[in-house]
C-alpha atoms as a PDB file:
ATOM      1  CA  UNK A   1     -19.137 -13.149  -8.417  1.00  0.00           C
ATOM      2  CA  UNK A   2     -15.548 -13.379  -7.533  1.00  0.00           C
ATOM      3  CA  UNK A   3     -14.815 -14.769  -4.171  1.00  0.00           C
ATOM      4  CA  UNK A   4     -11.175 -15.718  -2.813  1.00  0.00           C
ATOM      5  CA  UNK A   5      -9.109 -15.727   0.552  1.00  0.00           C
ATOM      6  CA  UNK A   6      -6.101 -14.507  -0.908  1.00  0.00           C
ATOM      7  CA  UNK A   7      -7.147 -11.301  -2.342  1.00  0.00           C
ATOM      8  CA  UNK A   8      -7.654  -8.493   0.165  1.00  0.00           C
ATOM      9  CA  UNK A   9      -8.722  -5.334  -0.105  1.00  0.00           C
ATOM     10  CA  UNK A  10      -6.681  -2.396   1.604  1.00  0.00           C
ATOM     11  CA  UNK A  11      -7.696   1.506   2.646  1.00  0.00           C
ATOM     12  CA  UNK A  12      -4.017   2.480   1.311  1.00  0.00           C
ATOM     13  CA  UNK A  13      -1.524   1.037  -0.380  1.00  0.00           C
ATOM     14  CA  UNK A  14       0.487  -1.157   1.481  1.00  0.00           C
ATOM     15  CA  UNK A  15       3.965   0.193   0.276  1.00  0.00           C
ATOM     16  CA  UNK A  16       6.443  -2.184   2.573  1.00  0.00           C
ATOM     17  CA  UNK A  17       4.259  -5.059   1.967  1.00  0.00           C
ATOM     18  CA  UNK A  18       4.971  -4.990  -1.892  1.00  0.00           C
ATOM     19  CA  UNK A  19       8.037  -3.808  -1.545  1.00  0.00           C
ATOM     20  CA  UNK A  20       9.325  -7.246   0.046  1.00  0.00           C
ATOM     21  CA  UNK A  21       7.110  -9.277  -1.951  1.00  0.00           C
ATOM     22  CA  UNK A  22       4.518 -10.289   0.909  1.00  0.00           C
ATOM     23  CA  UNK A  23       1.596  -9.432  -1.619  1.00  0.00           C
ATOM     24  CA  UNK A  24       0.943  -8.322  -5.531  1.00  0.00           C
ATOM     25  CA  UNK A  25      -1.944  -5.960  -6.257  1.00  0.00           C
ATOM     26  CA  UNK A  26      -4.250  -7.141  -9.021  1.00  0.00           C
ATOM     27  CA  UNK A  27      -7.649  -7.522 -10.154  1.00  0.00           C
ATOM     28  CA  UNK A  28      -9.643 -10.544  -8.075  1.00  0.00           C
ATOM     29  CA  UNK A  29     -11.419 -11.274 -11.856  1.00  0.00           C
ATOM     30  CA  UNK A  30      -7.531 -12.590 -12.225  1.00  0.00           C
ATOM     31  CA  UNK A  31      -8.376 -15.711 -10.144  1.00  0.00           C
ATOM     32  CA  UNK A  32     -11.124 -17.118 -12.365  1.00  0.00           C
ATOM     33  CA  UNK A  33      -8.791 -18.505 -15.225  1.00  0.00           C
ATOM     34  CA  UNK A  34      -6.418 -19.512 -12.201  1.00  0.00           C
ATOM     35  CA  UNK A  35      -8.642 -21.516 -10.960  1.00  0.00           C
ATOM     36  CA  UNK A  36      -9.985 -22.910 -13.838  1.00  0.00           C
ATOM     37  CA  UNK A  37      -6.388 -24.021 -14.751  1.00  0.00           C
ATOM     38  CA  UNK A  38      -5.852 -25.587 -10.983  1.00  0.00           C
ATOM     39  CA  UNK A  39      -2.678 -25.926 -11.189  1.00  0.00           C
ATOM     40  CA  UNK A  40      -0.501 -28.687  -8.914  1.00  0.00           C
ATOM     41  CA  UNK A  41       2.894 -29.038  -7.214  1.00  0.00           C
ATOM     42  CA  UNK A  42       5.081 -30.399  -9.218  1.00  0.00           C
ATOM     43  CA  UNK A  43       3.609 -30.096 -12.832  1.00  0.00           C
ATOM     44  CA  UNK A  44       4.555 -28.586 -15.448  1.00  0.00           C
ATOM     45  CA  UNK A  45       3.149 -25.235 -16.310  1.00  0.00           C
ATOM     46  CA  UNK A  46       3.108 -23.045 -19.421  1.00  0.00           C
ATOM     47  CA  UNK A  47       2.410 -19.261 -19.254  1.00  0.00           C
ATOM     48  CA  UNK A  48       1.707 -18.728 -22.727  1.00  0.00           C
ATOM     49  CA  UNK A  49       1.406 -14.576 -22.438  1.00  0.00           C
ATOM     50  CA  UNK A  50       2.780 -13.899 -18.957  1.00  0.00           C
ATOM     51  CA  UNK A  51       3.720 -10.090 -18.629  1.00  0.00           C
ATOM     52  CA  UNK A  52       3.846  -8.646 -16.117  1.00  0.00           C
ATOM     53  CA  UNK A  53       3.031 -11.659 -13.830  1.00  0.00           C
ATOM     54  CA  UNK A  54       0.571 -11.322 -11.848  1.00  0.00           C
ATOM     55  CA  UNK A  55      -1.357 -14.762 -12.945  1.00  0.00           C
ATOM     56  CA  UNK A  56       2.329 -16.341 -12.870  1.00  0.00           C
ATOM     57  CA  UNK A  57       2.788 -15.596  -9.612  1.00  0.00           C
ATOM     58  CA  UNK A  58      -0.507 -16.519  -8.556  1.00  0.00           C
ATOM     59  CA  UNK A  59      -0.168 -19.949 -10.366  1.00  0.00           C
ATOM     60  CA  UNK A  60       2.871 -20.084  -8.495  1.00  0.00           C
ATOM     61  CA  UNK A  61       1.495 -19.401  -4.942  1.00  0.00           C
ATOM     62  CA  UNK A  62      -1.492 -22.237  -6.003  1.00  0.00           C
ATOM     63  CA  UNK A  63       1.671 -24.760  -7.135  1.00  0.00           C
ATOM     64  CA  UNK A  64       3.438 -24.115  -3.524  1.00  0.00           C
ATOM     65  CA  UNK A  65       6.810 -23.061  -5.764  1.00  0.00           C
ATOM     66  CA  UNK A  66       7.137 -26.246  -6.630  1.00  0.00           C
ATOM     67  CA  UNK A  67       7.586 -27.629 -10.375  1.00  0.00           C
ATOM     68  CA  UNK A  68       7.993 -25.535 -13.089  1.00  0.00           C
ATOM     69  CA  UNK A  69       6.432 -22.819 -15.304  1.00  0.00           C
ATOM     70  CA  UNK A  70       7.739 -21.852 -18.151  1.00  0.00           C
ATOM     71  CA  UNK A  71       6.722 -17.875 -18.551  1.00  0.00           C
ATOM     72  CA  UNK A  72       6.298 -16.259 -22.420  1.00  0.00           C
ATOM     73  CA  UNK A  73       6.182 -12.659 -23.757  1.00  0.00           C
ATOM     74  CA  UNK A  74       6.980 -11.532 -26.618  1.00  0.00           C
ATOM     75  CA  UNK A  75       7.455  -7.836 -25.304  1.00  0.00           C
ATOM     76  CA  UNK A  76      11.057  -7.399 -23.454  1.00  0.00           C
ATOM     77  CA  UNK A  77      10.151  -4.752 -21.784  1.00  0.00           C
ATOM     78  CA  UNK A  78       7.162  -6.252 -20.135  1.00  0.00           C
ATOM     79  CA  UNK A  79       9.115 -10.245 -19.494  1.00  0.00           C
ATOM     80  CA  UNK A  80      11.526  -7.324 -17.910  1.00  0.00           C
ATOM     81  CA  UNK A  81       9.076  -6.629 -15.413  1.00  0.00           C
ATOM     82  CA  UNK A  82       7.891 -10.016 -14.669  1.00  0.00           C
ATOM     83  CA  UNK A  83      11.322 -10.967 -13.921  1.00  0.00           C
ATOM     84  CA  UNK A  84      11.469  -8.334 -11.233  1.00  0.00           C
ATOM     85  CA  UNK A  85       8.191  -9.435 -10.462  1.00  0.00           C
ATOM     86  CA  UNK A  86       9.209 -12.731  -9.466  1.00  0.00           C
ATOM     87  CA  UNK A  87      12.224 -11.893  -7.651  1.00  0.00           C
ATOM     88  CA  UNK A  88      10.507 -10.077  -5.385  1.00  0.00           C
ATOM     89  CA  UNK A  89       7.370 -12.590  -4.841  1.00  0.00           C
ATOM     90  CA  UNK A  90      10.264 -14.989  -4.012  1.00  0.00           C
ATOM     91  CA  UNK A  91       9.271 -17.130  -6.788  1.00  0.00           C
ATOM     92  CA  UNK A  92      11.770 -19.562  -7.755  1.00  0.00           C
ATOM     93  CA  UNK A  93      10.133 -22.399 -10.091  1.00  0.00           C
ATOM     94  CA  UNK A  94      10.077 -19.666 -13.053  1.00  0.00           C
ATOM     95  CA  UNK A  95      11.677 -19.581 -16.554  1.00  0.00           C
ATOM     96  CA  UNK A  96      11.045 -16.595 -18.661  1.00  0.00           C
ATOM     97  CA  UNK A  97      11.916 -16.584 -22.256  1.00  0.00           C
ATOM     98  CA  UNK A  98      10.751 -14.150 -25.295  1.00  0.00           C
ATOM     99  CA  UNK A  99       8.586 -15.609 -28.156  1.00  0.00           C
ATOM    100  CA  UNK A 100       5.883 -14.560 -30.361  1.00  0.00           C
ATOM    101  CA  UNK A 101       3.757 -17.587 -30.958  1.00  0.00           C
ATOM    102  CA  UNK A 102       2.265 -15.576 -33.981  1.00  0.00           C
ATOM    103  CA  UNK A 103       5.818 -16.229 -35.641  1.00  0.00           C
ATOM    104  CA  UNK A 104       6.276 -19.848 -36.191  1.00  0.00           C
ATOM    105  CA  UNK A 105       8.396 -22.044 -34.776  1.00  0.00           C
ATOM    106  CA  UNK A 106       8.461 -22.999 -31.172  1.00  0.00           C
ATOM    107  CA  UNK A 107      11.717 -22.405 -30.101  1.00  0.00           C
ATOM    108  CA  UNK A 108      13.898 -25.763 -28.228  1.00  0.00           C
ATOM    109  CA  UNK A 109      13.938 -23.913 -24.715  1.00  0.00           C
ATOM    110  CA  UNK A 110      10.222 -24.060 -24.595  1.00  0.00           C
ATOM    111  CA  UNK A 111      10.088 -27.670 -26.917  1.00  0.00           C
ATOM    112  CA  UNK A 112      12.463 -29.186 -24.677  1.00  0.00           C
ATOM    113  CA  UNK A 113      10.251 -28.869 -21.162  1.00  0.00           C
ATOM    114  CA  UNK A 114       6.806 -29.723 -23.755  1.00  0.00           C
ATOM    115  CA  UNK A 115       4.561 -31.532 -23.272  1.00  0.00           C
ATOM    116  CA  UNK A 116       2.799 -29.253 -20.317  1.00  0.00           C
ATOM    117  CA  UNK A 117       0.356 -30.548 -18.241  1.00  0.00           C
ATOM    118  CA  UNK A 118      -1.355 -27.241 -17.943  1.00  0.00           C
ATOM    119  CA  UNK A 119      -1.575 -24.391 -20.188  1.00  0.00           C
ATOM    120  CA  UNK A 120      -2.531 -20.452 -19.535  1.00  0.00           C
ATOM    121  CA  UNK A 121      -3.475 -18.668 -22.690  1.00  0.00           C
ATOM    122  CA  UNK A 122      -3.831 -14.982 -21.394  1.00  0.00           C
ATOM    123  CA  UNK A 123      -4.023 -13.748 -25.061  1.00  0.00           C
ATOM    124  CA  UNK A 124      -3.518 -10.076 -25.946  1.00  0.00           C
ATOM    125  CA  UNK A 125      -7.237  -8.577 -25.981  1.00  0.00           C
ATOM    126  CA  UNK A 126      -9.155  -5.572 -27.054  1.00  0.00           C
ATOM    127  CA  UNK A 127      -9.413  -4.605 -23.582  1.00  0.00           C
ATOM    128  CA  UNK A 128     -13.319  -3.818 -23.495  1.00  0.00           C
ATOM    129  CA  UNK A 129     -13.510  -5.374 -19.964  1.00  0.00           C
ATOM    130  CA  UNK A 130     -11.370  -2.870 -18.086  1.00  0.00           C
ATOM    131  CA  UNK A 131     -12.879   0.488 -19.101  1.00  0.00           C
ATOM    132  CA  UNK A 132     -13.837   1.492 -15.950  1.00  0.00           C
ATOM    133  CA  UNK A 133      -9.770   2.037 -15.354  1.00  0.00           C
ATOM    134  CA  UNK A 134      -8.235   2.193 -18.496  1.00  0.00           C
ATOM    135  CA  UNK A 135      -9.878   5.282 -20.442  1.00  0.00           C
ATOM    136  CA  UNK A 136      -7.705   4.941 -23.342  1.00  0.00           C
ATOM    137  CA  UNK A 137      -9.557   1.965 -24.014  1.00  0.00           C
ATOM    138  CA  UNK A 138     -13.022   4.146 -25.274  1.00  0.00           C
ATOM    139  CA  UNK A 139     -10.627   5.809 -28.110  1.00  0.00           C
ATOM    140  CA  UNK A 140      -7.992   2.772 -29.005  1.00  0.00           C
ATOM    141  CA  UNK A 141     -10.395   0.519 -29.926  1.00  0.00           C
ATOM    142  CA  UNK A 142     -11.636   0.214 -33.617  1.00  0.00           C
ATOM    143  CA  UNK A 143     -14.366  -1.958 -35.387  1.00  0.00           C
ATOM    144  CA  UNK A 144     -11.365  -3.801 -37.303  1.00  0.00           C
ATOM    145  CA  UNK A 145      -9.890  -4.934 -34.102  1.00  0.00           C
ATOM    146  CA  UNK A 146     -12.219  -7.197 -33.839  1.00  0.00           C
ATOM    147  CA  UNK A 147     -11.772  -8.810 -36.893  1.00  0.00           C
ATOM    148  CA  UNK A 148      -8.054  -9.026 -36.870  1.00  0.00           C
ATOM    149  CA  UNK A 149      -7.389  -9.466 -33.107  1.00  0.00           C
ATOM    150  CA  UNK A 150      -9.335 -13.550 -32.808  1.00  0.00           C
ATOM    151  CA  UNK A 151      -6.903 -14.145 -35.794  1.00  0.00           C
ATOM    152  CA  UNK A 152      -3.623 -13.545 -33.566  1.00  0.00           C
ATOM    153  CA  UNK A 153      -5.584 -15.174 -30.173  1.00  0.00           C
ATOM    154  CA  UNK A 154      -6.290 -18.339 -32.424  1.00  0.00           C
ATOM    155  CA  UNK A 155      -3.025 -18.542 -33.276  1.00  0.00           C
ATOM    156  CA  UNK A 156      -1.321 -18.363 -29.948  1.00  0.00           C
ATOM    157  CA  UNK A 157      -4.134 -20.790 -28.852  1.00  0.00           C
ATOM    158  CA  UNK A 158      -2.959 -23.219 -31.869  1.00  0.00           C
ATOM    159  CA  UNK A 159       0.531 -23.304 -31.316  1.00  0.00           C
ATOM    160  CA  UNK A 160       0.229 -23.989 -27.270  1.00  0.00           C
ATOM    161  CA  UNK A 161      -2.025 -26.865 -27.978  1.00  0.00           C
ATOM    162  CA  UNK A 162       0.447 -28.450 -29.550  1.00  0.00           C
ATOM    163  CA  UNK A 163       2.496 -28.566 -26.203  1.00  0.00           C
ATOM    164  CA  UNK A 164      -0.597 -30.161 -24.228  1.00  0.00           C
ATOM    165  CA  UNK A 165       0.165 -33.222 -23.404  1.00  0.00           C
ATOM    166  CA  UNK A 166      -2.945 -35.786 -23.397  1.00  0.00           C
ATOM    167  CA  UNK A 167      -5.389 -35.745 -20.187  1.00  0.00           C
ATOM    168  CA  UNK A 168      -3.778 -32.245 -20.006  1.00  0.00           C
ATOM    169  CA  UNK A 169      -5.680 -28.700 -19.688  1.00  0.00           C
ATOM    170  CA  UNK A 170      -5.708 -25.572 -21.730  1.00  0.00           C
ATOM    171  CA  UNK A 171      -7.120 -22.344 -20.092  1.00  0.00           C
ATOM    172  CA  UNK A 172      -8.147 -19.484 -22.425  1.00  0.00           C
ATOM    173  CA  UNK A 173      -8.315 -16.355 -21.390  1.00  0.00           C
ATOM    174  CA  UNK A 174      -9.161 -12.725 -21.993  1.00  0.00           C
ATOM    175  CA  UNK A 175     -10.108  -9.250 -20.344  1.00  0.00           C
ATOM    176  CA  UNK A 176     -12.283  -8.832 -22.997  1.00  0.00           C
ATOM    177  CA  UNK A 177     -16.636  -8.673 -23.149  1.00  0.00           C
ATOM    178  CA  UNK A 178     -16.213  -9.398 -26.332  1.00  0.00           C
ATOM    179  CA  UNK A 179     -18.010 -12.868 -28.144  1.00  0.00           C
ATOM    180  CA  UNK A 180     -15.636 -12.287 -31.180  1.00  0.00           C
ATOM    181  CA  UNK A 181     -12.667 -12.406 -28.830  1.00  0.00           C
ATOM    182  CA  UNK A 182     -14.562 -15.429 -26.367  1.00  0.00           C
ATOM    183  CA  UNK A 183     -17.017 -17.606 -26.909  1.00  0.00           C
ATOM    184  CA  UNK A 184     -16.606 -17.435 -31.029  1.00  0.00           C
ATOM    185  CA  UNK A 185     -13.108 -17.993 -30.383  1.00  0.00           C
ATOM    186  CA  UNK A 186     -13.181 -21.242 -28.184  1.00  0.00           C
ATOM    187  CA  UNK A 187     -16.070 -22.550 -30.618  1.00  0.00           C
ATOM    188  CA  UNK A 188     -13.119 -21.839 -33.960  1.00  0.00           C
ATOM    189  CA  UNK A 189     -10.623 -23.755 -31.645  1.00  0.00           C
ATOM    190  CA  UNK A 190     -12.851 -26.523 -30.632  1.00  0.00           C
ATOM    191  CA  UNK A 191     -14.198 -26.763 -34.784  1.00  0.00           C
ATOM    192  CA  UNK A 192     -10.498 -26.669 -35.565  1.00  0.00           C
ATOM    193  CA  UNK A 193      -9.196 -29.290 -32.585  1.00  0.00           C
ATOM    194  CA  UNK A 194     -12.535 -31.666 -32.486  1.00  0.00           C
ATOM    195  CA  UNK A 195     -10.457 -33.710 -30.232  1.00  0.00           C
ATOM    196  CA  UNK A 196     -10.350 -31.152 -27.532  1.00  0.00           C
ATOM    197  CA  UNK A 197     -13.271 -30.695 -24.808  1.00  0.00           C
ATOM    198  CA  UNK A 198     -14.851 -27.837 -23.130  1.00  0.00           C
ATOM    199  CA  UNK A 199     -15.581 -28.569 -19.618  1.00  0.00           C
ATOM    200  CA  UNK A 200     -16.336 -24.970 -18.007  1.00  0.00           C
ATOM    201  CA  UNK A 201     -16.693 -21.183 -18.677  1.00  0.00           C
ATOM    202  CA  UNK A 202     -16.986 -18.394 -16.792  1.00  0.00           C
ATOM    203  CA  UNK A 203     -17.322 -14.478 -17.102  1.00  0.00           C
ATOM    204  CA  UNK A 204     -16.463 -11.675 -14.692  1.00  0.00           C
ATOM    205  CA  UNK A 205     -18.655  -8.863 -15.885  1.00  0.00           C
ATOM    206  CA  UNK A 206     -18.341  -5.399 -13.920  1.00  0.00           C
ATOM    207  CA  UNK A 207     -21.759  -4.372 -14.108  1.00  0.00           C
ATOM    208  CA  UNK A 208     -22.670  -6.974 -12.339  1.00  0.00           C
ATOM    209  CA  UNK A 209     -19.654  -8.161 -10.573  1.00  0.00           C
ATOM    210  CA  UNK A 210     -17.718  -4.519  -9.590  1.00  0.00           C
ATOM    211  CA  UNK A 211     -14.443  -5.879 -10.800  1.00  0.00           C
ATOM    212  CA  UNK A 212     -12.626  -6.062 -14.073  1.00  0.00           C
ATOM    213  CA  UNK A 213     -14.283  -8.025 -16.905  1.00  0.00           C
ATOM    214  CA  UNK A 214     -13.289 -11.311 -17.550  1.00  0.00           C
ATOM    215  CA  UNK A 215     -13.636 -14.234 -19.664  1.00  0.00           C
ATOM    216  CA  UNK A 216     -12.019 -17.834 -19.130  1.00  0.00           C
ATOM    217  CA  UNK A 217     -12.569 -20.974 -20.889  1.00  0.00           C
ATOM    218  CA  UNK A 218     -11.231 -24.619 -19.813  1.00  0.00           C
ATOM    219  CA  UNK A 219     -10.301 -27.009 -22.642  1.00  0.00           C
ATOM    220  CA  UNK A 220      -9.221 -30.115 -21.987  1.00  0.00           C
ATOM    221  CA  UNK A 221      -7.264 -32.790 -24.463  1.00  0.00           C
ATOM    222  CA  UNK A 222      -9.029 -36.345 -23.049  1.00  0.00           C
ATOM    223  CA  UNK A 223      -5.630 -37.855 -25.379  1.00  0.00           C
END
Protein backbone atom coordinates (compact mmCIF):
# COMPACT_ATOMS: atom_id res chain seq x y z
CA UNK A 1 0.00 0.00 0.00
CA UNK A 2 0.97 3.45 -0.94
CA UNK A 3 1.27 5.85 1.88
CA UNK A 4 2.74 9.56 1.60
CA UNK A 5 2.21 13.14 3.16
CA UNK A 6 2.52 14.89 0.08
CA UNK A 7 -0.16 13.43 -1.95
CA UNK A 8 -3.67 14.58 -1.08
CA UNK A 9 -6.71 13.74 -2.19
CA UNK A 10 -9.31 16.56 -3.20
CA UNK A 11 -13.44 16.55 -3.68
CA UNK A 12 -12.76 18.91 -6.88
CA UNK A 13 -10.15 19.94 -8.69
CA UNK A 14 -8.23 22.50 -7.26
CA UNK A 15 -7.99 24.79 -10.43
CA UNK A 16 -5.92 27.98 -8.81
CA UNK A 17 -3.80 25.65 -6.93
CA UNK A 18 -2.33 24.09 -10.22
CA UNK A 19 -2.58 26.90 -11.94
CA UNK A 20 0.32 28.64 -9.81
CA UNK A 21 2.15 25.57 -9.35
CA UNK A 22 1.30 24.96 -5.50
CA UNK A 23 0.53 21.18 -6.40
CA UNK A 24 0.69 18.52 -9.55
CA UNK A 25 -2.02 15.88 -9.79
CA UNK A 26 -0.71 12.35 -10.25
CA UNK A 27 -1.00 8.88 -9.31
CA UNK A 28 0.39 8.21 -5.43
CA UNK A 29 1.81 4.58 -7.12
CA UNK A 30 4.26 7.51 -8.65
CA UNK A 31 6.08 7.78 -5.27
CA UNK A 32 7.28 4.18 -5.01
CA UNK A 33 10.19 4.43 -7.66
CA UNK A 34 10.75 8.02 -6.05
CA UNK A 35 11.45 6.75 -3.15
CA UNK A 36 13.28 3.94 -4.06
CA UNK A 37 15.65 6.34 -5.96
CA UNK A 38 15.92 8.79 -2.66
CA UNK A 39 17.24 11.28 -4.18
CA UNK A 40 19.56 14.18 -2.25
CA UNK A 41 20.30 17.92 -2.43
CA UNK A 42 22.86 18.53 -4.37
CA UNK A 43 23.39 15.31 -6.53
CA UNK A 44 23.22 14.73 -9.64
CA UNK A 45 20.11 13.29 -11.13
CA UNK A 46 19.22 11.65 -14.45
CA UNK A 47 15.58 11.40 -15.69
CA UNK A 48 16.09 8.92 -18.22
CA UNK A 49 12.20 9.09 -19.73
CA UNK A 50 10.81 12.21 -18.06
CA UNK A 51 7.58 13.40 -19.97
CA UNK A 52 5.48 15.00 -18.78
CA UNK A 53 7.13 15.41 -15.31
CA UNK A 54 5.42 14.51 -12.79
CA UNK A 55 8.29 12.09 -11.16
CA UNK A 56 10.76 15.08 -12.15
CA UNK A 57 9.12 17.32 -10.24
CA UNK A 58 8.60 15.13 -7.46
CA UNK A 59 12.38 14.19 -7.44
CA UNK A 60 12.76 17.74 -7.41
CA UNK A 61 10.52 18.63 -4.38
CA UNK A 62 12.52 15.39 -2.48
CA UNK A 63 16.10 17.22 -3.71
CA UNK A 64 14.81 20.73 -2.11
CA UNK A 65 15.65 22.34 -5.88
CA UNK A 66 18.88 21.93 -5.26
CA UNK A 67 21.53 20.12 -7.68
CA UNK A 68 20.72 19.08 -10.87
CA UNK A 69 18.59 16.72 -13.02
CA UNK A 70 19.10 16.27 -16.23
CA UNK A 71 15.39 15.45 -17.84
CA UNK A 72 15.15 13.04 -21.29
CA UNK A 73 12.37 12.42 -23.86
CA UNK A 74 12.58 11.55 -26.91
CA UNK A 75 8.98 12.91 -27.81
CA UNK A 76 9.03 16.95 -28.32
CA UNK A 77 5.83 17.29 -27.82
CA UNK A 78 5.71 15.65 -24.47
CA UNK A 79 9.63 17.38 -23.12
CA UNK A 80 7.20 20.44 -24.39
CA UNK A 81 4.99 19.84 -21.65
CA UNK A 82 7.40 19.07 -19.00
CA UNK A 83 9.02 22.27 -19.64
CA UNK A 84 5.79 24.05 -18.86
CA UNK A 85 5.53 21.70 -16.22
CA UNK A 86 8.43 22.90 -14.47
CA UNK A 87 7.96 26.46 -14.91
CA UNK A 88 5.05 26.41 -13.20
CA UNK A 89 6.17 23.96 -10.17
CA UNK A 90 8.89 26.67 -9.84
CA UNK A 91 11.45 24.17 -10.50
CA UNK A 92 14.69 25.55 -11.32
CA UNK A 93 17.53 22.71 -11.03
CA UNK A 94 16.10 21.18 -14.47
CA UNK A 95 17.70 20.56 -17.92
CA UNK A 96 15.57 19.04 -20.56
CA UNK A 97 17.06 17.76 -23.69
CA UNK A 98 15.58 15.25 -26.53
CA UNK A 99 17.22 11.77 -27.00
CA UNK A 100 16.24 8.37 -27.85
CA UNK A 101 18.50 6.09 -25.93
CA UNK A 102 17.30 3.29 -28.41
CA UNK A 103 19.51 5.27 -31.06
CA UNK A 104 23.06 5.11 -30.07
CA UNK A 105 25.17 7.52 -29.02
CA UNK A 106 24.80 9.53 -25.90
CA UNK A 107 24.87 12.86 -26.90
CA UNK A 108 27.87 15.50 -25.02
CA UNK A 109 25.03 17.61 -23.21
CA UNK A 110 24.01 14.59 -21.29
CA UNK A 111 27.99 12.96 -21.35
CA UNK A 112 29.28 16.08 -20.11
CA UNK A 113 27.13 16.23 -16.54
CA UNK A 114 27.75 11.88 -16.48
CA UNK A 115 28.53 10.18 -14.23
CA UNK A 116 24.96 10.52 -12.18
CA UNK A 117 24.68 9.57 -8.87
CA UNK A 118 21.12 8.53 -9.32
CA UNK A 119 19.28 7.27 -12.19
CA UNK A 120 15.27 7.08 -13.02
CA UNK A 121 14.48 4.65 -15.76
CA UNK A 122 10.64 5.31 -16.27
CA UNK A 123 10.74 3.18 -19.50
CA UNK A 124 7.93 3.33 -22.06
CA UNK A 125 5.50 0.33 -20.99
CA UNK A 126 2.61 -1.67 -22.24
CA UNK A 127 0.49 0.11 -19.93
CA UNK A 128 -1.41 -3.02 -18.36
CA UNK A 129 -1.29 -1.31 -14.90
CA UNK A 130 -3.53 1.67 -15.63
CA UNK A 131 -6.62 0.06 -17.19
CA UNK A 132 -8.88 1.09 -14.80
CA UNK A 133 -8.36 4.82 -16.53
CA UNK A 134 -6.96 4.34 -19.71
CA UNK A 135 -9.54 2.09 -21.79
CA UNK A 136 -7.59 2.25 -24.86
CA UNK A 137 -5.26 0.16 -23.15
CA UNK A 138 -7.80 -3.28 -23.43
CA UNK A 139 -7.60 -2.78 -27.46
CA UNK A 140 -3.80 -1.28 -28.03
CA UNK A 141 -2.20 -3.93 -26.56
CA UNK A 142 -1.03 -7.03 -28.62
CA UNK A 143 0.70 -10.41 -27.69
CA UNK A 144 3.89 -9.11 -29.73
CA UNK A 145 4.25 -6.18 -27.51
CA UNK A 146 5.48 -8.10 -25.18
CA UNK A 147 8.09 -9.53 -26.97
CA UNK A 148 9.39 -6.45 -28.63
CA UNK A 149 8.69 -3.83 -25.90
CA UNK A 150 11.64 -5.53 -22.91
CA UNK A 151 13.92 -5.22 -26.06
CA UNK A 152 13.60 -1.22 -26.21
CA UNK A 153 13.30 -1.05 -21.98
CA UNK A 154 16.68 -3.09 -21.92
CA UNK A 155 18.13 -0.87 -24.02
CA UNK A 156 17.34 2.40 -22.40
CA UNK A 157 18.28 0.54 -19.14
CA UNK A 158 21.83 -0.32 -20.89
CA UNK A 159 22.76 2.87 -22.09
CA UNK A 160 21.89 4.83 -18.58
CA UNK A 161 24.03 2.40 -16.75
CA UNK A 162 26.71 3.47 -18.40
CA UNK A 163 26.28 7.02 -16.80
CA UNK A 164 26.10 5.47 -13.11
CA UNK A 165 28.77 6.37 -11.48
CA UNK A 166 30.13 3.64 -8.84
CA UNK A 167 28.26 3.41 -5.27
CA UNK A 168 25.56 5.06 -7.47
CA UNK A 169 21.73 3.88 -7.92
CA UNK A 170 19.63 2.91 -10.86
CA UNK A 171 15.77 2.86 -10.40
CA UNK A 172 13.72 0.88 -12.96
CA UNK A 173 10.53 1.52 -13.51
CA UNK A 174 7.25 0.70 -15.20
CA UNK A 175 3.31 1.06 -15.06
CA UNK A 176 3.20 -2.20 -16.22
CA UNK A 177 1.81 -5.88 -14.34
CA UNK A 178 3.67 -7.35 -16.62
CA UNK A 179 6.85 -10.06 -15.57
CA UNK A 180 8.08 -9.75 -19.25
CA UNK A 181 8.27 -5.99 -18.84
CA UNK A 182 9.55 -6.37 -14.71
CA UNK A 183 10.94 -8.84 -12.98
CA UNK A 184 12.33 -10.79 -16.36
CA UNK A 185 13.64 -7.57 -17.29
CA UNK A 186 15.76 -6.60 -14.13
CA UNK A 187 16.90 -10.43 -14.00
CA UNK A 188 18.29 -9.81 -18.25
CA UNK A 189 19.95 -6.57 -16.83
CA UNK A 190 21.41 -8.02 -13.76
CA UNK A 191 22.64 -11.47 -16.15
CA UNK A 192 23.93 -8.84 -18.54
CA UNK A 193 25.63 -6.26 -15.73
CA UNK A 194 26.72 -9.11 -12.99
CA UNK A 195 28.38 -6.26 -11.36
CA UNK A 196 25.21 -4.51 -10.52
CA UNK A 197 23.00 -5.38 -7.28
CA UNK A 198 19.41 -5.57 -6.55
CA UNK A 199 18.64 -4.26 -3.22
CA UNK A 200 14.65 -3.77 -3.26
CA UNK A 201 11.40 -4.20 -5.30
CA UNK A 202 8.18 -3.22 -4.99
CA UNK A 203 4.70 -3.43 -6.83
CA UNK A 204 1.63 -1.20 -6.68
CA UNK A 205 -1.11 -3.50 -7.80
CA UNK A 206 -4.78 -1.93 -8.02
CA UNK A 207 -6.65 -4.80 -7.00
CA UNK A 208 -5.21 -4.73 -4.06
CA UNK A 209 -3.86 -1.32 -3.63
CA UNK A 210 -6.86 1.05 -5.45
CA UNK A 211 -4.26 3.00 -7.31
CA UNK A 212 -2.43 2.67 -10.56
CA UNK A 213 -0.21 -0.40 -11.03
CA UNK A 214 3.24 -0.14 -10.51
CA UNK A 215 6.46 -1.79 -10.63
CA UNK A 216 9.97 -0.38 -9.37
CA UNK A 217 13.20 -2.01 -9.03
CA UNK A 218 16.48 -0.53 -7.21
CA UNK A 219 19.86 -1.48 -8.72
CA UNK A 220 22.72 -0.42 -7.34
CA UNK A 221 26.54 -0.34 -8.94
CA UNK A 222 28.69 -1.24 -5.43
CA UNK A 223 31.85 0.18 -8.13
Amino acid sequence: MVHNSDFVEFDTLPANALNRGHCYIQDPSTVIACQLLDPKPTEKILDACAAPGGKTGYIALLMKNKGTIVACDRDGERLSILKDNMDRLGVEIVQSLRHDWTGGRTPEEIASVAPFDRILVDAPCSNTGVMRRRVDVRWRVRPGDLTRMPDGQFEITRSAISLLKPGGVLVYNTCSLEKEENERLVARVLDQFPQMRLTHQEFCLPFRDHFDGAFAARLVNPG
